[in-house]
N, C-alpha and C. Protein backbone atom coordinates (compact mmCIF):
# COMPACT_ATOMS: atom_id res chain seq x y z
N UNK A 1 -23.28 15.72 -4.06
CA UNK A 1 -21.96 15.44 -3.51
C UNK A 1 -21.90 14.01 -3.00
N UNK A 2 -20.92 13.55 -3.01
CA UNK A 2 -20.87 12.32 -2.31
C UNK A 2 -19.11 12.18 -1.84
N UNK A 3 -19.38 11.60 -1.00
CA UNK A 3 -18.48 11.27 0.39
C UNK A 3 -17.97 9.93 0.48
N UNK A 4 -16.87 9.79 0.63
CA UNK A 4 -16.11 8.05 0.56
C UNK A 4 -15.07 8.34 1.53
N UNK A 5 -15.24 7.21 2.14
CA UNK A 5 -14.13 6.74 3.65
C UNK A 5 -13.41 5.67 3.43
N UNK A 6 -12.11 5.37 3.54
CA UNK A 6 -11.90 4.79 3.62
C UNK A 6 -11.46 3.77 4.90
N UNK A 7 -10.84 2.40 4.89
CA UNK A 7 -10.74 1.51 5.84
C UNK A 7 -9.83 0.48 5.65
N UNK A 8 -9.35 -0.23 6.30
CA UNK A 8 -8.99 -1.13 6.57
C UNK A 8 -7.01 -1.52 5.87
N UNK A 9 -6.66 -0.90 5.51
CA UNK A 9 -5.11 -1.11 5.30
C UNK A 9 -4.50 -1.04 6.10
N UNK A 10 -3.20 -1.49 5.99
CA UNK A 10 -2.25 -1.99 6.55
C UNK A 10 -1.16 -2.51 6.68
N UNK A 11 -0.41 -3.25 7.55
CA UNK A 11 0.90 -3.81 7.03
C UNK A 11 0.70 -5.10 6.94
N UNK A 12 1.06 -6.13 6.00
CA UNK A 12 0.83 -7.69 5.94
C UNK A 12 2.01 -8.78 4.91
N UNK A 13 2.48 -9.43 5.50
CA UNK A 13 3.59 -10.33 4.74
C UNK A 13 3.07 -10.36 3.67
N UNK A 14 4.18 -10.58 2.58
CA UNK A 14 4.19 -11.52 1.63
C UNK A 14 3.07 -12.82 1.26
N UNK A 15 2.00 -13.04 0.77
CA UNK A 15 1.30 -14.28 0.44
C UNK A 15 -0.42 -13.54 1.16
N UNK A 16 -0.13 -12.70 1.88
CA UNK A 16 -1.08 -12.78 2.95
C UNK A 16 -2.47 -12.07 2.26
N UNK A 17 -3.59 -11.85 3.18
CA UNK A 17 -4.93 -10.98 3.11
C UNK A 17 -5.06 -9.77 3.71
N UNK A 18 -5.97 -9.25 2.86
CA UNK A 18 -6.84 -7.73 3.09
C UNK A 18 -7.31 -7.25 2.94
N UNK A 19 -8.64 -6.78 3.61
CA UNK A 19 -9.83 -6.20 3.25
C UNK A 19 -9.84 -4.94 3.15
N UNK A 20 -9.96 -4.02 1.96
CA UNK A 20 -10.16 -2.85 2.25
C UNK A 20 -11.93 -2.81 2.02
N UNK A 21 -12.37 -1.50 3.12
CA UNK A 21 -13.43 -1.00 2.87
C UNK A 21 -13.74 0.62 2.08
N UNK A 22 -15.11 0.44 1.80
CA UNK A 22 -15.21 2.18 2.02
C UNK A 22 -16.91 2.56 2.47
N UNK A 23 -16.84 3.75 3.17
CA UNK A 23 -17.86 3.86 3.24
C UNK A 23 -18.77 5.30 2.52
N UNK A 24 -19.83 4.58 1.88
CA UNK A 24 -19.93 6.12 0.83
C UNK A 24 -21.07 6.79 1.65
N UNK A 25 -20.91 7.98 0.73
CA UNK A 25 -22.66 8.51 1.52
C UNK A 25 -22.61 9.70 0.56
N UNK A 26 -24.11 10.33 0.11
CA UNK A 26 -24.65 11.31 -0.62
C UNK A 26 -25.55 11.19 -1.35
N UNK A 27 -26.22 11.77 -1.91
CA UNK A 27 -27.48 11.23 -2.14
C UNK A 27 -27.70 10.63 -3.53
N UNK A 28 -26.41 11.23 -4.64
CA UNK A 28 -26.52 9.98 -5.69
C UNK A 28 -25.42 8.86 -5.97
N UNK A 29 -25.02 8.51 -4.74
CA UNK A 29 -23.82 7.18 -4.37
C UNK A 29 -24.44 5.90 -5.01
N UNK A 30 -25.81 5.68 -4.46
CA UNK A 30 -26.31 4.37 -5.07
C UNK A 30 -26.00 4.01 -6.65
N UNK A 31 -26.21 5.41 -7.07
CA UNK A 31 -26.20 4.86 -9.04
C UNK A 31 -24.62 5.32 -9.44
N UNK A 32 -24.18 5.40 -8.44
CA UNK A 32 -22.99 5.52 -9.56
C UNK A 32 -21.93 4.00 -9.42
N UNK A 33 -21.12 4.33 -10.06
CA UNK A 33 -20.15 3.07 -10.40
C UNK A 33 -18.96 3.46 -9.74
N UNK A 34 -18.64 2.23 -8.64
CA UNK A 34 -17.26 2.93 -7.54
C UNK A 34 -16.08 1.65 -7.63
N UNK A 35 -14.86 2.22 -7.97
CA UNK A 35 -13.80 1.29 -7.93
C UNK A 35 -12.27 1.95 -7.15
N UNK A 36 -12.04 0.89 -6.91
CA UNK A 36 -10.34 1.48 -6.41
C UNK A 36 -9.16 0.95 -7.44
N UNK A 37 -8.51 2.49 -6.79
CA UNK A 37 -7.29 2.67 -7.76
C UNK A 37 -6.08 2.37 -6.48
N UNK A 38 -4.70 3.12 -7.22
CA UNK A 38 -3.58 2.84 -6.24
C UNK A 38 -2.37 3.74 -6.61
N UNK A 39 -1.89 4.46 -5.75
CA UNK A 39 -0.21 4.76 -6.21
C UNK A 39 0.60 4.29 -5.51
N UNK A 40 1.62 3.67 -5.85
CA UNK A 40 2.78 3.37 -5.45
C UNK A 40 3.78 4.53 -5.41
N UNK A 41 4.80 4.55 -4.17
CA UNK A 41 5.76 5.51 -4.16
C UNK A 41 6.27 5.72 -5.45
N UNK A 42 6.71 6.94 -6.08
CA UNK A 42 7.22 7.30 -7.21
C UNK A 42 6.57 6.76 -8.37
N UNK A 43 5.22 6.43 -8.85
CA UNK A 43 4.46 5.55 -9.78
C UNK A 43 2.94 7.17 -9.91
N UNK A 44 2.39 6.75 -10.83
CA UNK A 44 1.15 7.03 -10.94
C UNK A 44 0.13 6.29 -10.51
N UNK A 45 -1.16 6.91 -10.36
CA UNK A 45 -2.03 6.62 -9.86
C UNK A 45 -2.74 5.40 -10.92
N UNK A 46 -3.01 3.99 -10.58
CA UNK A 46 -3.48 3.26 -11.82
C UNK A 46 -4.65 2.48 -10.79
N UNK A 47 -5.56 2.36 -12.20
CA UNK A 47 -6.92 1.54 -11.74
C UNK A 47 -6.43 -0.31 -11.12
N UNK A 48 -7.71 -0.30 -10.23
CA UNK A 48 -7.07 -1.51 -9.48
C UNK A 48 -8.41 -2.26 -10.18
N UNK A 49 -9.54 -2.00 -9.52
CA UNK A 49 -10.48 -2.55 -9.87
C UNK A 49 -12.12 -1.36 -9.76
N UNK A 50 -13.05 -1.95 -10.48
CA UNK A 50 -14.49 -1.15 -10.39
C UNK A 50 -15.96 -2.17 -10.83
N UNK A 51 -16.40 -1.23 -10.33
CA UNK A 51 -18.08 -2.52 -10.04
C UNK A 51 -19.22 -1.60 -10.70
N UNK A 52 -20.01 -1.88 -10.94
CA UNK A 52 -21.19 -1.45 -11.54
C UNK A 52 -22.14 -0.58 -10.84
N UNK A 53 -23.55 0.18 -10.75
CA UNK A 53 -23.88 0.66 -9.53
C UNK A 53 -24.65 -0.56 -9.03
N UNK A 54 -24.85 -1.50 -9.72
CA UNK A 54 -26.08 -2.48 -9.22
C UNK A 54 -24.56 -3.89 -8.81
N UNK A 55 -24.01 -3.85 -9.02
CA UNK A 55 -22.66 -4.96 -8.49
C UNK A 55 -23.15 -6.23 -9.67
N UNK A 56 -23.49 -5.73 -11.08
CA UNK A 56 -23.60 -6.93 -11.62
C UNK A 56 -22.64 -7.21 -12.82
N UNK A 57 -21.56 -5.70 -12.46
CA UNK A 57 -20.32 -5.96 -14.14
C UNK A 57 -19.27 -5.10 -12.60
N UNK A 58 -18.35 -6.05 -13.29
CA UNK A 58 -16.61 -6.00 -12.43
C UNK A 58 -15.55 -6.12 -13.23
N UNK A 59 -14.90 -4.94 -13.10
CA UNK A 59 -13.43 -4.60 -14.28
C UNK A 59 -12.38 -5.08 -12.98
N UNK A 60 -11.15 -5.38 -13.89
CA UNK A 60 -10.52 -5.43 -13.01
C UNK A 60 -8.64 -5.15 -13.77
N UNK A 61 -7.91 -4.77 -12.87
CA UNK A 61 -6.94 -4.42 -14.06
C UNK A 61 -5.98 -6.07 -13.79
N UNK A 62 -4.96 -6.06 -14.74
CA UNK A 62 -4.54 -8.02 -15.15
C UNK A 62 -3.78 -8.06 -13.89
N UNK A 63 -3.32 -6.94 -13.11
CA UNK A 63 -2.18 -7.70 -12.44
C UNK A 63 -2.64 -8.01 -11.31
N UNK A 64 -4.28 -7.71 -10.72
CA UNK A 64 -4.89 -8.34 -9.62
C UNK A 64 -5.92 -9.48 -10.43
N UNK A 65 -6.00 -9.70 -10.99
CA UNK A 65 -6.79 -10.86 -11.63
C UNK A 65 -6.69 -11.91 -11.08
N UNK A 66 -8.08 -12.46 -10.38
CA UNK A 66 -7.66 -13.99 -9.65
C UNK A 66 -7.23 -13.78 -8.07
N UNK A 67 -6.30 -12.80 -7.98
CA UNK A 67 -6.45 -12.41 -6.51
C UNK A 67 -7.07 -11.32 -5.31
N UNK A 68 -7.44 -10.66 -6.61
CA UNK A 68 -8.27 -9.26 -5.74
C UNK A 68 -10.06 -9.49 -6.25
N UNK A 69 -11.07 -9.41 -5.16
CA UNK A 69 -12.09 -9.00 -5.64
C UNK A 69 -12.78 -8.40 -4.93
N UNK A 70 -13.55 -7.39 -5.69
CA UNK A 70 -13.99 -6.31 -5.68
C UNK A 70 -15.53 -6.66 -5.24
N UNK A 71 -16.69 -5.85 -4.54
CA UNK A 71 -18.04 -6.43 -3.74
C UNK A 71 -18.51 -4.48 -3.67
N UNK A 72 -20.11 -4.97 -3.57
CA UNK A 72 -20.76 -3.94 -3.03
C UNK A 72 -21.69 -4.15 -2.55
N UNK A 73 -22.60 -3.27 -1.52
CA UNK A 73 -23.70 -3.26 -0.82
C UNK A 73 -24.44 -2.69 -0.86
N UNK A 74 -25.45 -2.92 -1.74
CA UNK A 74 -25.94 -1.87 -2.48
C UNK A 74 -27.28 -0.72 -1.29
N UNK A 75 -27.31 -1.62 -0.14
CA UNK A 75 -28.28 -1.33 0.77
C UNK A 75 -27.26 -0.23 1.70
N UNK A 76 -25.85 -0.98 2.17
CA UNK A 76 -25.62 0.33 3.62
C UNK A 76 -24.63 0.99 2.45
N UNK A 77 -24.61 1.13 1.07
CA UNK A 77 -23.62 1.87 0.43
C UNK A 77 -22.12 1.89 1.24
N UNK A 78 -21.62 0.46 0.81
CA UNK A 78 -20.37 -0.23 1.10
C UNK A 78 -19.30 -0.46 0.07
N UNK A 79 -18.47 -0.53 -0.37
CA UNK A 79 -17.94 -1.09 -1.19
C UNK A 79 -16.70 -1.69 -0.57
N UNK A 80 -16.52 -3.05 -0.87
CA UNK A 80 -14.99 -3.72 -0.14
C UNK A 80 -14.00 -4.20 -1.60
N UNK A 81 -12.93 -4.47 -1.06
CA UNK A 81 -11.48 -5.19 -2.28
C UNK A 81 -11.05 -6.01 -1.28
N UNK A 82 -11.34 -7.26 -1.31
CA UNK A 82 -10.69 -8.65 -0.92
C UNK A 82 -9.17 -8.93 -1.45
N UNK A 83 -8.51 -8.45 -1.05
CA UNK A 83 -6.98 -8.86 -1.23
C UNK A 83 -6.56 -9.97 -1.16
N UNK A 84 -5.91 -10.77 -2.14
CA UNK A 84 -5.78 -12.23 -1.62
C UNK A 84 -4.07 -12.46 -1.96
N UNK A 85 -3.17 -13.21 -1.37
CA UNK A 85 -2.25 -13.18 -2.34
C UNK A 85 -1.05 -12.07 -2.89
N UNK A 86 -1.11 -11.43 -1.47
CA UNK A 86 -0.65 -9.99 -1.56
C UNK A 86 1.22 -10.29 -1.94
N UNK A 87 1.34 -9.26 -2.76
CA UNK A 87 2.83 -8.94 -3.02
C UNK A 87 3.73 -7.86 -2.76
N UNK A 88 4.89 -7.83 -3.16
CA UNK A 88 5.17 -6.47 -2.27
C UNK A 88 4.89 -5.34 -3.35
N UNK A 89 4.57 -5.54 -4.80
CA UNK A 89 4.56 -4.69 -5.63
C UNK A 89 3.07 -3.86 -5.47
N UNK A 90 2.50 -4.77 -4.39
CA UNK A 90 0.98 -3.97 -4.39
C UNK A 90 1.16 -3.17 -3.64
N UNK A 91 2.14 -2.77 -2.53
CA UNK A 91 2.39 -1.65 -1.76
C UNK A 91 1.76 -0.53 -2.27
N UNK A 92 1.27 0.09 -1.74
CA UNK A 92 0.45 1.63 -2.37
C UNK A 92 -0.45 2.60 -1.18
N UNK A 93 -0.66 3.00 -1.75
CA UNK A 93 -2.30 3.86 -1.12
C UNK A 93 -3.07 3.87 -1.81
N UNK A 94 -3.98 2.89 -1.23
CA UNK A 94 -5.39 2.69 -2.11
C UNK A 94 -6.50 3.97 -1.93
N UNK A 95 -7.38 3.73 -2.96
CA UNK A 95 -8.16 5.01 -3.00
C UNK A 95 -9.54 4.34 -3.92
N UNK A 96 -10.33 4.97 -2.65
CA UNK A 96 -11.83 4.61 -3.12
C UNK A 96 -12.47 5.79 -4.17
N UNK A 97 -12.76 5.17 -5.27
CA UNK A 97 -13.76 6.29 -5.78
C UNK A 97 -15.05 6.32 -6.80
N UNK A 98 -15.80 7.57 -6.92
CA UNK A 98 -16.95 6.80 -7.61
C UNK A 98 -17.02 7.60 -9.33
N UNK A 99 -18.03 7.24 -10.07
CA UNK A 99 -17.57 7.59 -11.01
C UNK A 99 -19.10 7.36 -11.74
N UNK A 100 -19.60 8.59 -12.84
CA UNK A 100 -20.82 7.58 -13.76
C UNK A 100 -20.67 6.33 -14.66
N UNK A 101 -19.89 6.16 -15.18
CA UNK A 101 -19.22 5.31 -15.86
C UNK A 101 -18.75 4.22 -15.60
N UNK A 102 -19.03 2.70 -15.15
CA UNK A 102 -18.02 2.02 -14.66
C UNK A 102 -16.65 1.95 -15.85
N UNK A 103 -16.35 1.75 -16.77
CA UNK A 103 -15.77 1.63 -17.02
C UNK A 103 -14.44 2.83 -17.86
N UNK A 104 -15.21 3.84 -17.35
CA UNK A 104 -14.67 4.92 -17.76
C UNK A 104 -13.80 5.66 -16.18
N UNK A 105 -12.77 5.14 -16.54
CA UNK A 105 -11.37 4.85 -15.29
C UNK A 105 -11.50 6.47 -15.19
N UNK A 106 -10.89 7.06 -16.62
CA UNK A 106 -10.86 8.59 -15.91
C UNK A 106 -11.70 9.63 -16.01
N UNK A 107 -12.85 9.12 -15.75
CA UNK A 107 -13.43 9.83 -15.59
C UNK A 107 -14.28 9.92 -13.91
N UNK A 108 -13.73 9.32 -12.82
CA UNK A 108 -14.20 8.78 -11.55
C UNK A 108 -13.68 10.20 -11.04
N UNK A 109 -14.79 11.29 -10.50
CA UNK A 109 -14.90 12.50 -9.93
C UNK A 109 -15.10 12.77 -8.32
N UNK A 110 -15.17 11.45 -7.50
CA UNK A 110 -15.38 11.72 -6.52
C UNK A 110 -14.10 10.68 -5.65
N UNK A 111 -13.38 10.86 -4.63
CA UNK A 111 -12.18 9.92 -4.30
C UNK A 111 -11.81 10.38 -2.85
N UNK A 112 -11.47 8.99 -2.18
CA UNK A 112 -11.50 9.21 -0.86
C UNK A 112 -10.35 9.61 -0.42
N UNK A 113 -9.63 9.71 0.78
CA UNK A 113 -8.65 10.18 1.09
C UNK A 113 -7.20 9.36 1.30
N UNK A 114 -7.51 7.95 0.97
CA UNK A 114 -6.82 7.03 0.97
C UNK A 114 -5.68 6.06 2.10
N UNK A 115 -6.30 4.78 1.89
CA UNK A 115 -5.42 4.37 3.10
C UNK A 115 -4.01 3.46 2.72
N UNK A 116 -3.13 3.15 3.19
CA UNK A 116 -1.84 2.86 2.76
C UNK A 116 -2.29 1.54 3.04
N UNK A 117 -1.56 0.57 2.31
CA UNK A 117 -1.40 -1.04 2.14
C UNK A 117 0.03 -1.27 2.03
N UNK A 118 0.72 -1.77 2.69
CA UNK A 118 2.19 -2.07 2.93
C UNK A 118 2.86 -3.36 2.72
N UNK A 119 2.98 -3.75 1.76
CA UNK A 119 3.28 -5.55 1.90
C UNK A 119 4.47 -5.73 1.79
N UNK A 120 5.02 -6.68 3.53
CA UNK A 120 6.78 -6.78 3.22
C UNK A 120 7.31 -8.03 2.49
N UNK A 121 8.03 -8.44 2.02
CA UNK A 121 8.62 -9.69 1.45
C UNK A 121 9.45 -10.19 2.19
């Protein structure tokens, strides 16, 4: 089993920053591959970004490209999304999750409970 927390959202202007965290735990968290997704009110749930289990391959979907990046720790089993550049279309509830696959979006079986990101214009 494994366990993901999330952290750090919020409300933040137009242009601005944000760190989301998560914190994982279980006993096969290290090897798997963990990325965050997002829904927006009335939208589906779509991939934001995902990392490798070792943090050495990073997907990312086009419309955060350049302003979001994605980090892990591979020691306190951390994973953060550096928000940069925020818009109001990123409004959502982000959601941490892990997955064997990095790059296999649907197939990520484990997901946290999610924290809201609010960006006003």
């Amino acid at each position: 089993q494994v366990q993901l927390v999330e952290s750090g959202g919020g409300l933040v202007q137009a242009g601005g920053s944000l760190r989301l965290s998560c914190a994982a735990s279980g006993r096969t968290v290290s090897s798997r591959a963990m990325g965050w997704f997002r829904r927006a009110p009335g939208k589906e749930r779509e991939f934001v970004a995902a990392i490798s289990w070792s943090g050495a391959t990073t997907y990312y979907a086009d419309s955060v490209k350049g302003r979001f990046a994605i980090s892990r720790d591979t020691v306190k089993n951390t994973m953060s999304l550096q928000m940069n550049s925020l818009k109001p279309e990123d409004t959502a509830v982000y959601y941490c999750a892990a997955g064997t696959r990095v790059a296999a979006f649907e197939e990520y079986d484990y997901w946290g409970q999610g924290t809201q990101v609010t960006v006003s214009s």
